[in-house]
PDB file of N, CA and C in Angstrom:
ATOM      1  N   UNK A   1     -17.167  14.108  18.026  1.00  0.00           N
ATOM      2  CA  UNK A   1     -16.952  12.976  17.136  1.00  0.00           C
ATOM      3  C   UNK A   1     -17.173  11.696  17.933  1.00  0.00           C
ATOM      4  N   UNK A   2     -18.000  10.826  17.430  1.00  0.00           N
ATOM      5  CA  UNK A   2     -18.392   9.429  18.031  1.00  0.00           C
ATOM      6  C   UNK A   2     -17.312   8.645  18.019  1.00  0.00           C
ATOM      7  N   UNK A   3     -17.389   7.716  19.412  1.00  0.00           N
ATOM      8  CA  UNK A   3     -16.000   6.488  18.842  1.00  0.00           C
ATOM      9  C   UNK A   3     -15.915   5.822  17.486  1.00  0.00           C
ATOM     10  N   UNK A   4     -16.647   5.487  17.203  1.00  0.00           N
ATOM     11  CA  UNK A   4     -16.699   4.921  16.080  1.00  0.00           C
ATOM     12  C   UNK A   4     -16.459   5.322  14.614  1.00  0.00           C
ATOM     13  N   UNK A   5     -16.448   6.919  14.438  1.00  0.00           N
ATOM     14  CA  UNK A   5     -15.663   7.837  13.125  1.00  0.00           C
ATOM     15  C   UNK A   5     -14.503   7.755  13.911  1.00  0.00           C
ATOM     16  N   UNK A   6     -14.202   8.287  15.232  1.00  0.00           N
ATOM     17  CA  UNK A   6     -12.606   8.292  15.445  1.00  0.00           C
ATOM     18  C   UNK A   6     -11.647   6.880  15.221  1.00  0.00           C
ATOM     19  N   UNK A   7     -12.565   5.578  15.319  1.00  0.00           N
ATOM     20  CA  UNK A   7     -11.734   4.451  14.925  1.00  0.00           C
ATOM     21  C   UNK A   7     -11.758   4.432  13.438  1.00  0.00           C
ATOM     22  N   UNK A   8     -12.896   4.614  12.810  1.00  0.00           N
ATOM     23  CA  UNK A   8     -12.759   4.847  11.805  1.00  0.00           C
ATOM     24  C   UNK A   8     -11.434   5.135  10.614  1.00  0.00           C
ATOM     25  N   UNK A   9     -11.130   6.798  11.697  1.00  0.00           N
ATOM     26  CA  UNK A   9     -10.328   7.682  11.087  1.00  0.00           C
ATOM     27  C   UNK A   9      -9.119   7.221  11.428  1.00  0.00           C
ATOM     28  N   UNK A  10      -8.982   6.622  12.372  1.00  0.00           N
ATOM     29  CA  UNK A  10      -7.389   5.997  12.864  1.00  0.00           C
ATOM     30  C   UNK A  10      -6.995   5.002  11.508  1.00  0.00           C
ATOM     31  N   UNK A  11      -8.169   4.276  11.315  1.00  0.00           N
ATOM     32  CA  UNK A  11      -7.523   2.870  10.164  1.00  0.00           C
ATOM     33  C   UNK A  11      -7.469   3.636   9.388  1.00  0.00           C
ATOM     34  N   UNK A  12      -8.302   4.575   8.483  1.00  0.00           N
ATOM     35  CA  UNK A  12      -7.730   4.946   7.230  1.00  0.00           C
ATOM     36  C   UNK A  12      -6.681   5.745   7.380  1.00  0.00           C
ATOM     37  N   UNK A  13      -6.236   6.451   8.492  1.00  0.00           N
ATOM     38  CA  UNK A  13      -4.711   7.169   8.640  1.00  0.00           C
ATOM     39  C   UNK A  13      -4.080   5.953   8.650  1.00  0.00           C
ATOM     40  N   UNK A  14      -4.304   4.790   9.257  1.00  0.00           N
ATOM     41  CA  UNK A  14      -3.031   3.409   8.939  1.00  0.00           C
ATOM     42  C   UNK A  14      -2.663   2.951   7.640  1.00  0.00           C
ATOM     43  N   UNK A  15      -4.136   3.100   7.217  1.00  0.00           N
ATOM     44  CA  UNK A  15      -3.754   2.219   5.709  1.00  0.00           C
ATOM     45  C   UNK A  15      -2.942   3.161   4.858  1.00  0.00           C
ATOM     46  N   UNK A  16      -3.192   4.697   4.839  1.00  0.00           N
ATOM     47  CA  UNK A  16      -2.734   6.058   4.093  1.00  0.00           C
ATOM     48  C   UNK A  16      -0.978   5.510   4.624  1.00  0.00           C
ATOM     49  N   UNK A  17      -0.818   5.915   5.880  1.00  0.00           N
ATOM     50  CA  UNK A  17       0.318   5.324   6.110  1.00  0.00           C
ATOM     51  C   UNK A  17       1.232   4.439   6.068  1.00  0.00           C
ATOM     52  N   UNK A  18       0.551   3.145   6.223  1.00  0.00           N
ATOM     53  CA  UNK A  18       0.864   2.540   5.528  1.00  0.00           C
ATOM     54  C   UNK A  18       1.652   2.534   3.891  1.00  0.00           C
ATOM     55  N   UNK A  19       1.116   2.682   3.276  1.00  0.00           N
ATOM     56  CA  UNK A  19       1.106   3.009   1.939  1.00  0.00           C
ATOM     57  C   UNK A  19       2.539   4.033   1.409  1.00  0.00           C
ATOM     58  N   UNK A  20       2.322   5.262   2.511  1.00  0.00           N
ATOM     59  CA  UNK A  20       3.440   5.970   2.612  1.00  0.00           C
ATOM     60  C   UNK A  20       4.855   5.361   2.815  1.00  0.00           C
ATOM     61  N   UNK A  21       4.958   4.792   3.708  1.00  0.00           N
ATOM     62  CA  UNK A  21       5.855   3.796   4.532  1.00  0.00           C
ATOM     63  C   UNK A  21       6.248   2.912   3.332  1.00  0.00           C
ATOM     64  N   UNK A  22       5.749   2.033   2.800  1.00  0.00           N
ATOM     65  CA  UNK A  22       6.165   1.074   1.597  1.00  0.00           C
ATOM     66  C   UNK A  22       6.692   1.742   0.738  1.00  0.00           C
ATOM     67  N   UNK A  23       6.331   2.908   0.159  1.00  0.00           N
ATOM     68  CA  UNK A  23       6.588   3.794  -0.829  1.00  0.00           C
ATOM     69  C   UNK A  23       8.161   4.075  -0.768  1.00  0.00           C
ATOM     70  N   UNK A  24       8.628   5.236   0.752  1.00  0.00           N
ATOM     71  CA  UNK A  24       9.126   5.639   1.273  1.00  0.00           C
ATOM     72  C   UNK A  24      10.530   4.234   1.512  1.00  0.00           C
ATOM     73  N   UNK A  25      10.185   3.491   2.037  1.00  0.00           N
ATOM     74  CA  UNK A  25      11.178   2.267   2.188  1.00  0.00           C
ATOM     75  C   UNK A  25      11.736   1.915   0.581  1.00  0.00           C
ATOM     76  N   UNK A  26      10.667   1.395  -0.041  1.00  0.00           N
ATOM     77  CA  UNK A  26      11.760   1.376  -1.259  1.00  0.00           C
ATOM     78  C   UNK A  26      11.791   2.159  -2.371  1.00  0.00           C
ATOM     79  N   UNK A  27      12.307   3.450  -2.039  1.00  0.00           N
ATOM     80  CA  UNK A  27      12.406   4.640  -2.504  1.00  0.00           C
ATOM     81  C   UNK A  27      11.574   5.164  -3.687  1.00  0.00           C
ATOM     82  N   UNK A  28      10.536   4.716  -3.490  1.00  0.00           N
ATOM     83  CA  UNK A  28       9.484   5.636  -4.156  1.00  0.00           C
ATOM     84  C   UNK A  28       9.082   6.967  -4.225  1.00  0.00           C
ATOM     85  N   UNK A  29       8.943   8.033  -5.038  1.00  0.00           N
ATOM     86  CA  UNK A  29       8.432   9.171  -5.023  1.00  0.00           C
ATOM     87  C   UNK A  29       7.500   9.186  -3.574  1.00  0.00           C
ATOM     88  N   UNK A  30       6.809   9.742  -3.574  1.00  0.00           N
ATOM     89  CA  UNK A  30       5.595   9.955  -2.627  1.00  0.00           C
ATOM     90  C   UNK A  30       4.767  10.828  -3.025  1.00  0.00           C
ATOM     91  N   UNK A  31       3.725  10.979  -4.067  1.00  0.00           N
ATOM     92  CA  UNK A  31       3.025  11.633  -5.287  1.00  0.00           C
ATOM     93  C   UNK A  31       1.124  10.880  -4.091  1.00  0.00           C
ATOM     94  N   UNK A  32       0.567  11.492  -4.692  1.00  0.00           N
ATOM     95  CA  UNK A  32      -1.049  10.856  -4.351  1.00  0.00           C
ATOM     96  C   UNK A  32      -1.687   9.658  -5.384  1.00  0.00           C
ATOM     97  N   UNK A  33      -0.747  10.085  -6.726  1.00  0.00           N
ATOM     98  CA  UNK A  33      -1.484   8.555  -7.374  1.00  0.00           C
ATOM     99  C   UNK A  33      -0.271   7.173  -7.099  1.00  0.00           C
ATOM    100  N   UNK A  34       0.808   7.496  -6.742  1.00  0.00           N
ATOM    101  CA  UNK A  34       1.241   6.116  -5.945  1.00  0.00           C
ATOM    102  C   UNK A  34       0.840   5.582  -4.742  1.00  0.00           C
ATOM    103  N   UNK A  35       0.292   6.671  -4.019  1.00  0.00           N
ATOM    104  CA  UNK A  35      -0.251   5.875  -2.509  1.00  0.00           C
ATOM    105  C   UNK A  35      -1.501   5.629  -2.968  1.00  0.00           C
ATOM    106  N   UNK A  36      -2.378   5.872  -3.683  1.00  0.00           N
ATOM    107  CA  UNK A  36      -3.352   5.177  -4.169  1.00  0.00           C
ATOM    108  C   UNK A  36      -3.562   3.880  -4.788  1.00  0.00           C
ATOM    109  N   UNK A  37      -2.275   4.003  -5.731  1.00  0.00           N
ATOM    110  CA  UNK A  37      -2.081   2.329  -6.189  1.00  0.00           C
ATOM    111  C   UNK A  37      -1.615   1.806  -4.926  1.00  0.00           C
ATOM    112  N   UNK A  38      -0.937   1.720  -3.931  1.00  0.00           N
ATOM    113  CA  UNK A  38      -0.405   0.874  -2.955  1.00  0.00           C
ATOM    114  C   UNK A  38      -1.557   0.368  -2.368  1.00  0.00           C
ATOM    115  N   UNK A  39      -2.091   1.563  -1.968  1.00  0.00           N
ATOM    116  CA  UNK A  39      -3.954   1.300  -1.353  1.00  0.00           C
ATOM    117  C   UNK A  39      -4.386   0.086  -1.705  1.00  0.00           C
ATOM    118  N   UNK A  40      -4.909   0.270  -3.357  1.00  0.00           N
ATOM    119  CA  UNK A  40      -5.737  -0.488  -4.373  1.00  0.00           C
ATOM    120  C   UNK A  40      -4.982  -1.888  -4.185  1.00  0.00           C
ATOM    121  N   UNK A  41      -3.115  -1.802  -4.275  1.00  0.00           N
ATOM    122  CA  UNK A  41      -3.157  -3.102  -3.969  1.00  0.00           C
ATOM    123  C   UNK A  41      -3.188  -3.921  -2.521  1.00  0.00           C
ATOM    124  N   UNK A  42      -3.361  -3.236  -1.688  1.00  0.00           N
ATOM    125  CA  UNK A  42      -3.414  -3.645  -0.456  1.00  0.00           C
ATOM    126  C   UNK A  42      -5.314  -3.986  -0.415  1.00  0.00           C
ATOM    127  N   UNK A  43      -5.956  -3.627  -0.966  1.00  0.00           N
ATOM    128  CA  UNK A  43      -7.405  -3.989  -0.593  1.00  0.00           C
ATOM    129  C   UNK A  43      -7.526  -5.305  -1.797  1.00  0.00           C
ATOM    130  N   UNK A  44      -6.797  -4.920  -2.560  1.00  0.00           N
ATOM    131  CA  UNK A  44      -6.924  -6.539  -3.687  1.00  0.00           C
ATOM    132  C   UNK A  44      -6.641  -7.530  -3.018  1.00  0.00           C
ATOM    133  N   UNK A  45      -5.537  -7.565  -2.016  1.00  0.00           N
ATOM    134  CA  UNK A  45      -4.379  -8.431  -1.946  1.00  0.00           C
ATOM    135  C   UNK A  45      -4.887  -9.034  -0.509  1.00  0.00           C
ATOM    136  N   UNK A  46      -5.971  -8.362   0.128  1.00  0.00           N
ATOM    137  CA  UNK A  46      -6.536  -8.930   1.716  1.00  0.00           C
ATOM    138  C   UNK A  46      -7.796  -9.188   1.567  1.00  0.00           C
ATOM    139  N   UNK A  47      -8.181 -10.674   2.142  1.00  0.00           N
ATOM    140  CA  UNK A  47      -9.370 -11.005   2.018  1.00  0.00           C
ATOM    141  C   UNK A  47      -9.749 -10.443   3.209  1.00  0.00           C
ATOM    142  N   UNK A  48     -11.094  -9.668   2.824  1.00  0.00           N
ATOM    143  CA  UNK A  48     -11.222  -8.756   4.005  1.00  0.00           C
ATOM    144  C   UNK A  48     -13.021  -8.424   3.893  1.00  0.00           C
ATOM    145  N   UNK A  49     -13.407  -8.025   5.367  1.00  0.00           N
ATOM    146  CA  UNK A  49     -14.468  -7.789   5.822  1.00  0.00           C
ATOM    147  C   UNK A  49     -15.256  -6.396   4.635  1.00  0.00           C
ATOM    148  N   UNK A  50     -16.184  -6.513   5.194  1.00  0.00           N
ATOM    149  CA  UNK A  50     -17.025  -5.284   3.968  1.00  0.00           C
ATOM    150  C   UNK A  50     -16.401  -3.718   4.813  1.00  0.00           C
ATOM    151  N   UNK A  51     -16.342  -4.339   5.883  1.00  0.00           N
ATOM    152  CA  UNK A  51     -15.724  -2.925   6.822  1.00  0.00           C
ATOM    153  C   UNK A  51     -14.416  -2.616   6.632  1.00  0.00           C
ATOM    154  N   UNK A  52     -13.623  -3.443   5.734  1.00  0.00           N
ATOM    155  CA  UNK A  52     -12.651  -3.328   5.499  1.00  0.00           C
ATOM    156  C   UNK A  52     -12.139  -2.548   4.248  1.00  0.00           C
ATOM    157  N   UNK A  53     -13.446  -2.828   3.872  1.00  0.00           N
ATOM    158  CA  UNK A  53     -13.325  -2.303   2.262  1.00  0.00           C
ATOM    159  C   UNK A  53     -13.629  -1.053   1.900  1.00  0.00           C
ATOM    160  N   UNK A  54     -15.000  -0.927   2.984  1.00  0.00           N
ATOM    161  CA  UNK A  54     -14.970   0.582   3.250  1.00  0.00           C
ATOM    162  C   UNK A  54     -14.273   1.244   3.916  1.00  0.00           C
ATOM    163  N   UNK A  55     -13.595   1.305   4.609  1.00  0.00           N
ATOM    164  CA  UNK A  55     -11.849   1.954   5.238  1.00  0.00           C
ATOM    165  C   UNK A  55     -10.693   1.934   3.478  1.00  0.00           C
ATOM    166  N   UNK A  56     -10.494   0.839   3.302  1.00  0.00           N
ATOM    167  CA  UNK A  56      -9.760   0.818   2.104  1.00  0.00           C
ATOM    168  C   UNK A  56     -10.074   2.323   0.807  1.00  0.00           C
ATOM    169  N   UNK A  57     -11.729   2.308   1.020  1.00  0.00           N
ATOM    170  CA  UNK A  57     -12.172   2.858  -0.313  1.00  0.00           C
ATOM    171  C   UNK A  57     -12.409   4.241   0.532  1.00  0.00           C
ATOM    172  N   UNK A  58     -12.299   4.326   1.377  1.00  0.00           N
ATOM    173  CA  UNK A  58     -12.241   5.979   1.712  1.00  0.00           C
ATOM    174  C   UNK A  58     -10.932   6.635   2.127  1.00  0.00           C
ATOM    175  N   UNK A  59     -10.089   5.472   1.958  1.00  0.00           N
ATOM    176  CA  UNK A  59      -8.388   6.019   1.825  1.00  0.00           C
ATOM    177  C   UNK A  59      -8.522   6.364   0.964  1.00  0.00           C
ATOM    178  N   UNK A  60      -8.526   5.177  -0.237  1.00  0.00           N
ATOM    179  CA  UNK A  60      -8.499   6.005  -2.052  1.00  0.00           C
ATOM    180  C   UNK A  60      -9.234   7.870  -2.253  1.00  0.00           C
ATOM    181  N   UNK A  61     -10.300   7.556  -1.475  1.00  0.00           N
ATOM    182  CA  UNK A  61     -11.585   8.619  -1.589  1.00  0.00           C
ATOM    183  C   UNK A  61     -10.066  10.321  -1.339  1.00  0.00           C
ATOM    184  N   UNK A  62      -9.956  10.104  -0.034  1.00  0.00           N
ATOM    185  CA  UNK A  62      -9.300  10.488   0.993  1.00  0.00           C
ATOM    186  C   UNK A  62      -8.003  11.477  -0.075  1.00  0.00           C
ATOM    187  N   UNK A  63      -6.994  10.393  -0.599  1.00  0.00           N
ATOM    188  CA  UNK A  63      -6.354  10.384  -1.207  1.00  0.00           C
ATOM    189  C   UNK A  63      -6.678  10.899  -2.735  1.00  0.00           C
ATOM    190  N   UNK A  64      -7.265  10.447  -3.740  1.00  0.00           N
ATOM    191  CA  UNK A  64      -7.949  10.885  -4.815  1.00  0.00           C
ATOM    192  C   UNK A  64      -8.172  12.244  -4.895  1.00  0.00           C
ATOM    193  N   UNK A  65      -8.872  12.951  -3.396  1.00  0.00           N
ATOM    194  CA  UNK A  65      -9.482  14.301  -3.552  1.00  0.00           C
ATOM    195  C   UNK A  65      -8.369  15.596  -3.951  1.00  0.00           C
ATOM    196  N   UNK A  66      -7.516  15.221  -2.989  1.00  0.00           N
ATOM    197  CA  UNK A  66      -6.232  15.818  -3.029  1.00  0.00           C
ATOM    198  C   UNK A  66      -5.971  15.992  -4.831  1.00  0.00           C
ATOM    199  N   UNK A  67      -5.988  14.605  -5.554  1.00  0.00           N
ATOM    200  CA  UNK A  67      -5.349  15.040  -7.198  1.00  0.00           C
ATOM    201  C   UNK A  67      -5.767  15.931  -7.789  1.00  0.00           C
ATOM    202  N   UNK A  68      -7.489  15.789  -7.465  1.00  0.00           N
ATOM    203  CA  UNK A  68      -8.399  16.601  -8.128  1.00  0.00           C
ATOM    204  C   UNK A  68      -8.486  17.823  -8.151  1.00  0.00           C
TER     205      UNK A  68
END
């Protein structure tokens, strides 16, 4: 694996985590379509790089597959 999928894979484990963590703090279930909305609002809510967005949208991806 190249550096660059492994940094990759680190941010979208942050943002996933992230997400978890907020959930988890104020006692949210922990289901796959709530860490998805947390996601969605965390990529709304940051003005952010295109690289950012693609990390953001392959959490959802990431996350999503699992419902399916």
């Amino acid at each position: 694996m190249s550096t660059i999928n492994q940094g990759s894979n680190e941010e979208v484990l942050k943002i996933v985590g992230r997400a978890v963590l907020t959930l988890h703090v104020h006692g949210e279930a922990l289901t796959a379509d709530k860490v998805v909305s947390m996601i969605k609002c965390y990529a709304e809510e940051e003005i952010s790089s295109d690289e950012s967005q693609r990390l953001y949208a392959l959490a959802i991806e990431m996350m999503s597959s699992d419902i399916a």
